[in-house]
C-alpha atoms as a PDB file:
ATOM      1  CA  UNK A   1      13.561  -0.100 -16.755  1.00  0.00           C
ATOM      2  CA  UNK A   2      13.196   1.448 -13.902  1.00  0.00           C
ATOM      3  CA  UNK A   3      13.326  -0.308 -10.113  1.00  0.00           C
ATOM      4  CA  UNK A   4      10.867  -0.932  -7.571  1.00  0.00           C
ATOM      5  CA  UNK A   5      12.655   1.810  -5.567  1.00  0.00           C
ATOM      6  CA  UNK A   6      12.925   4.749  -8.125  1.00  0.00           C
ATOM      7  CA  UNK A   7       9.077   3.850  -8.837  1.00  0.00           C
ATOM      8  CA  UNK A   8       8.804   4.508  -4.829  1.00  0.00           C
ATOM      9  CA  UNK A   9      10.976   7.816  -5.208  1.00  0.00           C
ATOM     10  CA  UNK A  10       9.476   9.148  -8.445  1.00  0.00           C
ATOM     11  CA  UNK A  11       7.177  12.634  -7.069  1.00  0.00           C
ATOM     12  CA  UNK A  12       3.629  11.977  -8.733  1.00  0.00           C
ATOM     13  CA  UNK A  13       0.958  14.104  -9.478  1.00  0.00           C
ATOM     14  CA  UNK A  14      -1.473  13.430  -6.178  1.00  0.00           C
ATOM     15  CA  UNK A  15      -3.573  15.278  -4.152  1.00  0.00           C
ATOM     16  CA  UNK A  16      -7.484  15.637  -3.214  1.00  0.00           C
ATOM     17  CA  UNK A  17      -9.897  16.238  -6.180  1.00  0.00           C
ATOM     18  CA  UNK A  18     -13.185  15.569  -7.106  1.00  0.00           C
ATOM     19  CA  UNK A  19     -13.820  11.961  -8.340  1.00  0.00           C
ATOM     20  CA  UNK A  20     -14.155  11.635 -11.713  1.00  0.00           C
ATOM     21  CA  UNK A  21     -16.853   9.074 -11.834  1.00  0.00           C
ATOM     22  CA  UNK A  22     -18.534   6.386  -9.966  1.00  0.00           C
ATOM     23  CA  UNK A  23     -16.401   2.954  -9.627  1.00  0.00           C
ATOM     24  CA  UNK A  24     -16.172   0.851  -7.098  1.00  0.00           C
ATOM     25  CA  UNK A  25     -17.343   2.422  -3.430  1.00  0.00           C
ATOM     26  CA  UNK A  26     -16.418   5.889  -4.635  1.00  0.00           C
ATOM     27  CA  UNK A  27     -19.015   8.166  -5.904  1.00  0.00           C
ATOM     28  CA  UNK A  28     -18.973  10.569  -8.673  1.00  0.00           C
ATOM     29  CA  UNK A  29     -18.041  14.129  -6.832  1.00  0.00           C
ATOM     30  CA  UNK A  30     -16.375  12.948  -3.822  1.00  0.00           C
ATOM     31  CA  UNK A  31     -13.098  14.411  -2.559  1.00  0.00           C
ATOM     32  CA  UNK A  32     -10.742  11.840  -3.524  1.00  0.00           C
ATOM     33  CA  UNK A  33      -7.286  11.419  -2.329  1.00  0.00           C
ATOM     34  CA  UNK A  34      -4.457  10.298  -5.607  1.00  0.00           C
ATOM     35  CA  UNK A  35      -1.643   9.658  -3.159  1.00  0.00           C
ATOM     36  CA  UNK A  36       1.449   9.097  -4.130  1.00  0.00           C
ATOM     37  CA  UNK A  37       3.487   5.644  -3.711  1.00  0.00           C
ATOM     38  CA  UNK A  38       5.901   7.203  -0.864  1.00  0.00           C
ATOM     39  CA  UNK A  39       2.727   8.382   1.133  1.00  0.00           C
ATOM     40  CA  UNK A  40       1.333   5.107   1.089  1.00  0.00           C
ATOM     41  CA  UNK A  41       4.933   3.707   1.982  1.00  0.00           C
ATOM     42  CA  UNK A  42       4.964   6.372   4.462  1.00  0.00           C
ATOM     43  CA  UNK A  43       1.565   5.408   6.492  1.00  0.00           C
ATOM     44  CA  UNK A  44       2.230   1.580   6.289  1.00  0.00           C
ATOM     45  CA  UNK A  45       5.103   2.116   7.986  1.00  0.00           C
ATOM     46  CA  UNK A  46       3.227   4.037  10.706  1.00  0.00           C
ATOM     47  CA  UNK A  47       0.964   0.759  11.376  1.00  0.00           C
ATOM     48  CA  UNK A  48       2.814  -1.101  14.606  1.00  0.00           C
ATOM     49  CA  UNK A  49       4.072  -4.531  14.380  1.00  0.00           C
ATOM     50  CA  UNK A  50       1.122  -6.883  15.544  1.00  0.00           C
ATOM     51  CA  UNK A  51      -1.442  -4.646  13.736  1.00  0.00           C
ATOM     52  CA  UNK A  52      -3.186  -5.490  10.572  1.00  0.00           C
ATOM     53  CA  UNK A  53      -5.038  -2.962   8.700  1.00  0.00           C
ATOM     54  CA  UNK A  54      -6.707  -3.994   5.054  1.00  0.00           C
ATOM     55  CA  UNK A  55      -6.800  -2.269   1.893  1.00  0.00           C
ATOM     56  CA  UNK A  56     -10.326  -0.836   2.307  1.00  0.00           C
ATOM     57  CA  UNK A  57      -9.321   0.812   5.870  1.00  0.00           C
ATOM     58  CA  UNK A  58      -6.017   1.723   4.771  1.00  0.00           C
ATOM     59  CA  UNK A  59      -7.615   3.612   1.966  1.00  0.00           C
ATOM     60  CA  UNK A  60     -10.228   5.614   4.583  1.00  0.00           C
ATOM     61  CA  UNK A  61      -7.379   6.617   6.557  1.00  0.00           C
ATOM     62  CA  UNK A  62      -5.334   7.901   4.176  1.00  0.00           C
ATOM     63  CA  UNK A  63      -8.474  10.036   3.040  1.00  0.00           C
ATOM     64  CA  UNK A  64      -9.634  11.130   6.348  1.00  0.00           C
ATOM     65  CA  UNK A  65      -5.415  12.214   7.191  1.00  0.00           C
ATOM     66  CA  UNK A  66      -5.293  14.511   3.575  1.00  0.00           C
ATOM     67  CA  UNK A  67      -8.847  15.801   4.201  1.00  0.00           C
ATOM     68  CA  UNK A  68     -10.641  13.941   1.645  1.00  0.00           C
ATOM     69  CA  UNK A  69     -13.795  11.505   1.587  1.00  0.00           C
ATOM     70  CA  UNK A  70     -12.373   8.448  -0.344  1.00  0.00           C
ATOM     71  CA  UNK A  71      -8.805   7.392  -1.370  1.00  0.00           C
ATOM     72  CA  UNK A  72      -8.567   6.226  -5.298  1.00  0.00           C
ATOM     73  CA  UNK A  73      -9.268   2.231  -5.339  1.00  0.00           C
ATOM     74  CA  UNK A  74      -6.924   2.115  -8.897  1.00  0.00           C
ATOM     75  CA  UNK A  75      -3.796   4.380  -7.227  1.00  0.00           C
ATOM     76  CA  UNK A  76      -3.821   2.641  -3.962  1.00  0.00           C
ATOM     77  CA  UNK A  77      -3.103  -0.756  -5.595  1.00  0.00           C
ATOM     78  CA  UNK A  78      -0.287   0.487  -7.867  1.00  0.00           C
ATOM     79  CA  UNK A  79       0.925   2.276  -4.952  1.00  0.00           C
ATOM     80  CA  UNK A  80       0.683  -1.178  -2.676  1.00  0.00           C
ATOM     81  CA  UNK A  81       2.535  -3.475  -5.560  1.00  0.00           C
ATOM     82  CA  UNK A  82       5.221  -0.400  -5.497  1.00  0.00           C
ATOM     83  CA  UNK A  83       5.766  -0.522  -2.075  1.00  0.00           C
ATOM     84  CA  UNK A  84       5.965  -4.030  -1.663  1.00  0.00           C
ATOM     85  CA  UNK A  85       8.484  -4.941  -4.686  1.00  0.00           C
ATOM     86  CA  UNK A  86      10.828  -2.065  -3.473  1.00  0.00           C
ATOM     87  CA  UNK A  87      10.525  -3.564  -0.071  1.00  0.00           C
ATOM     88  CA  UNK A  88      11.698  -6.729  -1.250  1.00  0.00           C
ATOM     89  CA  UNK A  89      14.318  -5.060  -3.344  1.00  0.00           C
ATOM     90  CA  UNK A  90      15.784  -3.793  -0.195  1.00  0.00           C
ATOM     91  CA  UNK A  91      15.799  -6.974   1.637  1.00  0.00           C
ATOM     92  CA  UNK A  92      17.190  -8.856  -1.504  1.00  0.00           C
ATOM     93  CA  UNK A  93      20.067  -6.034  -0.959  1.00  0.00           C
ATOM     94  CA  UNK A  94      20.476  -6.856   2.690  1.00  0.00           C
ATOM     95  CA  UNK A  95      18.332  -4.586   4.753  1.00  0.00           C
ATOM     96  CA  UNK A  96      16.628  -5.907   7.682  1.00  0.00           C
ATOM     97  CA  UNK A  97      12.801  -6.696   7.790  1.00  0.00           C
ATOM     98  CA  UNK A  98      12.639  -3.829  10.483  1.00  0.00           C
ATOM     99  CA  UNK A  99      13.603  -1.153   7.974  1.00  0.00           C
ATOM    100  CA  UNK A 100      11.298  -2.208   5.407  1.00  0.00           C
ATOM    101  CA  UNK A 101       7.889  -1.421   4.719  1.00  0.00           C
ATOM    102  CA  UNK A 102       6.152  -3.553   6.875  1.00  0.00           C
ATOM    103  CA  UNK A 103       3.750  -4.316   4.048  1.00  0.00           C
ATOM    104  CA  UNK A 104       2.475  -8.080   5.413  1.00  0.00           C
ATOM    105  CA  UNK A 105       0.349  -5.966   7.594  1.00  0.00           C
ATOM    106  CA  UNK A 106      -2.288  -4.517   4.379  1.00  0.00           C
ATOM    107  CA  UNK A 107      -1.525  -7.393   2.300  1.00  0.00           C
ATOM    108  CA  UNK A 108      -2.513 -10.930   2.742  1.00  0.00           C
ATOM    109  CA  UNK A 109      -3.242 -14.224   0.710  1.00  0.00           C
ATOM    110  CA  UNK A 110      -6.515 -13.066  -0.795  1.00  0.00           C
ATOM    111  CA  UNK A 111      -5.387  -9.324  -1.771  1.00  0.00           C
ATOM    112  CA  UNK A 112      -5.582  -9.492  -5.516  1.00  0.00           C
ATOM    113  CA  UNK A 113      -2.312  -7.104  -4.946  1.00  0.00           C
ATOM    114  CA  UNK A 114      -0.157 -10.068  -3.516  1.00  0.00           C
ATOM    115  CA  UNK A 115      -1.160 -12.250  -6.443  1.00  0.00           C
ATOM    116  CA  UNK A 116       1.071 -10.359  -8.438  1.00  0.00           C
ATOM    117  CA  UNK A 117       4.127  -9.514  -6.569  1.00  0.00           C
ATOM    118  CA  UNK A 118       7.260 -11.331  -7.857  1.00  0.00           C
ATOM    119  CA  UNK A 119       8.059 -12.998  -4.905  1.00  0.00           C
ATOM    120  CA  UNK A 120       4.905 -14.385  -4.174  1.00  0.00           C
ATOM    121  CA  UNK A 121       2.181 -14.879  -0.979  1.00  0.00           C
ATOM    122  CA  UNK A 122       4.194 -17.175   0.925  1.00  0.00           C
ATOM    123  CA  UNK A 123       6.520 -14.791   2.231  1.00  0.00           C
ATOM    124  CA  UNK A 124       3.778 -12.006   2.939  1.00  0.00           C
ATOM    125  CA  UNK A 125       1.936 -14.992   4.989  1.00  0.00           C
ATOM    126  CA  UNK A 126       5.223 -16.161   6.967  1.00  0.00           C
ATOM    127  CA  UNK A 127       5.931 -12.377   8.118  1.00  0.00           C
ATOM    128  CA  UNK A 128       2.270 -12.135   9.258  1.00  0.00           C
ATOM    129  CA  UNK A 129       2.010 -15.759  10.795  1.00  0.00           C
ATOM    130  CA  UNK A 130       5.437 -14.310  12.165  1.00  0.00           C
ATOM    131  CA  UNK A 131       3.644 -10.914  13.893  1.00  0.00           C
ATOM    132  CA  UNK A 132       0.735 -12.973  14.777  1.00  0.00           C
ATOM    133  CA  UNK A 133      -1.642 -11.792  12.150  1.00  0.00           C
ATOM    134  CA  UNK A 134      -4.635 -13.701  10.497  1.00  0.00           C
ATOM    135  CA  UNK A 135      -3.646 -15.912   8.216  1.00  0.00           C
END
């Protein structure tokens, strides 16, 4: 089975293309951005420490920086588990908090992403009680 991290590392197939049909606030026809789990990695670790950003605004400004209209609701949580589990991969292998994914700032208590990671909410809610972010 493959790790958290190789998940991360593994190219996918993403780019901008039409949305396939209407689901949740993405309409049928839209340029929709499929990102892959390192871009996501890649612009959460762009946010600055003290700075929360949820799912819903992560996922227009991922569209708006690849040129599309929407970012794919389904991908983007995949993508956020990913990045979080290979996160805490790394610090379970010694790495510092500061060269992790600084994923506490997207995900809190009430992201239905966080009730799945393996570690569970209370360490996503210490780091952001920690940067001073909402509980």
């Amino acid at each position: 089975m493959k790790s958290w991290n190789d998940r991360l590392s593994t190219p996918g197939i993403n780019g901008v293309r039409p949305t396939p049909r209407t689901m949740a606030d993405v309409v049928e026809g839209q340029p929709m951005l499929v990102p892959t789990a390192r871009q996501v990695d890649d612009f959460i670790r762009s946010i600055p420490e003290g700075v929360e950003m949820d799912v819903r605004a992560l996922r227009t400004a991922l569209a708006i920086e690849h040129g599309a209209e929407v970012t794919c609701p389904v991908t983007i949580g995949y993508h956020l588990r990913t990045v979080a589990e290979a996160a805490n991969e790394d610090l379970q292998r010694g790495m510092t908090l500061s060269d992790v994914a600084p994923f506490w700032r997207v995900l809190d208590a009430k992201t239905p992403t966080t009730k799945k990671l393996s570690f569970g909410a209370e360490f996503v809610a210490a780091q952001g009680k920690r940067e001073g972010l909402k509980p």
